[in-house]
Protein backbone atom coordinates (compact mmCIF):
# COMPACT_ATOMS: atom_id res chain seq x y z
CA UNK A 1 86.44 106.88 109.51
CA UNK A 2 89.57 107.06 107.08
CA UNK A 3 90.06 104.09 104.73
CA UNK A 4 93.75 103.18 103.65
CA UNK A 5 93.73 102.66 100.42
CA UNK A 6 97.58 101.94 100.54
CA UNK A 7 98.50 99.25 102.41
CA UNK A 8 101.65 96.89 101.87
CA UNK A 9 99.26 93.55 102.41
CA UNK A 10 97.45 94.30 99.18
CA UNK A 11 100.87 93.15 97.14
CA UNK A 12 100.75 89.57 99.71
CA UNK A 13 96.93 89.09 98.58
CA UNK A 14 95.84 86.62 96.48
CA UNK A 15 92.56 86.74 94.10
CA UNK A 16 90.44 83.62 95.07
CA UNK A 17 87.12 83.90 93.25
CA UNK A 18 86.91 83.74 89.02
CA UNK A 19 85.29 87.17 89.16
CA UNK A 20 88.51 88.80 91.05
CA UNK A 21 86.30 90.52 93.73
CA UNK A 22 87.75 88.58 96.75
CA UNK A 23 91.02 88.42 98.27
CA UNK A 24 92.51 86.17 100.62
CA UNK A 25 95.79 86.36 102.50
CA UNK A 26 97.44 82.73 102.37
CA UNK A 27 98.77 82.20 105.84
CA UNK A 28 102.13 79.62 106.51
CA UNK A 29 104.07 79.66 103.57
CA UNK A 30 101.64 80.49 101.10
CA UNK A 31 102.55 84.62 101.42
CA UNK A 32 106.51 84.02 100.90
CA UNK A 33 106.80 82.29 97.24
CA UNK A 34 108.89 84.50 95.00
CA UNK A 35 107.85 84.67 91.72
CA UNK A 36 109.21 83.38 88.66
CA UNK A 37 108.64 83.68 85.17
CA UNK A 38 109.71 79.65 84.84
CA UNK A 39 107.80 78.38 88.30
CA UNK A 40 107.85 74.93 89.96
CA UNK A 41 104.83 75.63 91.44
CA UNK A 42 101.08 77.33 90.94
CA UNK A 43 98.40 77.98 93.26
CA UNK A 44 94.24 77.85 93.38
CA UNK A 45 91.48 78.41 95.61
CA UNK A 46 89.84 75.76 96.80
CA UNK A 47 85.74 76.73 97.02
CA UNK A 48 84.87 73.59 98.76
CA UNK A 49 87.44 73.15 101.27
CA UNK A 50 88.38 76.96 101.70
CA UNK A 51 92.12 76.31 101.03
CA UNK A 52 94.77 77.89 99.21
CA UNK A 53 96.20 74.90 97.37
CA UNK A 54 100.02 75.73 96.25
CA UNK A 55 100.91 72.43 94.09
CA UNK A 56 104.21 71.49 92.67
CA UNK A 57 104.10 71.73 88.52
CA UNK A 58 107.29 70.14 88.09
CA UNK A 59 109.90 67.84 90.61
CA UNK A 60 111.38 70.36 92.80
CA UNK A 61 114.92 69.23 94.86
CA UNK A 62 115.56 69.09 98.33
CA UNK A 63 116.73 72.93 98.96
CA UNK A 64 115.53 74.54 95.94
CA UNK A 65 113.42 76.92 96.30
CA UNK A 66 109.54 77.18 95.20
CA UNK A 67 108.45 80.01 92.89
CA UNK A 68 104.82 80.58 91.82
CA UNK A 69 103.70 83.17 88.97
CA UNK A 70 102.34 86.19 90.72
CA UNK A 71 100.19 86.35 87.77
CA UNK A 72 98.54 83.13 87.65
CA UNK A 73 100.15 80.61 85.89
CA UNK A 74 97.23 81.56 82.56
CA UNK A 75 99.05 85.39 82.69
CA UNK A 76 100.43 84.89 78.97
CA UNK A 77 101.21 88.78 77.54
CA UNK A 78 100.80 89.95 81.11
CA UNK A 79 104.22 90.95 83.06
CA UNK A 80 105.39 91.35 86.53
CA UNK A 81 106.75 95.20 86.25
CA UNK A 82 103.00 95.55 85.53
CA UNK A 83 101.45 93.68 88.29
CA UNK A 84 104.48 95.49 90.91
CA UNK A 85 103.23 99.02 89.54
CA UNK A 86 99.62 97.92 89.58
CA UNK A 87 97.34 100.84 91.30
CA UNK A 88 96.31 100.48 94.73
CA UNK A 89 93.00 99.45 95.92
């Protein structure tokens, strides 16, 4: 059997375990967040409940949109060109 190593859903996955050996796919509107480099928003994995919590850092208006950090919002010295051009699993 032939494994695809690239595959466009690895750049929608998100790392849900401290050790960043599991993935998840957040399903809704979890997946569509832009990034930002200033977000309104960050995101966790909930262990217990086996959620993808997104939760609003700051007020957010009627219409704007919600950004998360691709990165994690602890990504300090990290930056997005890096994470885009990241190698494939």
């Amino acid at each position: 059997m032939t494994v695809r190593k690239h595959m466009l859903l690895n750049y929608y996955a998100f790392m849900i375990d401290e050790q960043q050996e599991y993935t998840g796919i957040a399903l809704g509107y979890g997946s569509l967040y832009n990034h930002a480099d200033n977000y309104n928003a960050v995101y966790y994995y909930d262990n217990e409940k086996e959620l993808m919590i997104f939760e609003a850092v700051q007020a957010i208006a009627k219409n704007q949109e919600i950004t998360i950090n691709y990165l994690g919002s602890d990504s300090s010295g990290q930056t997005i060109e890096n994470w885009i051009n990241k190698p494939e699993l």
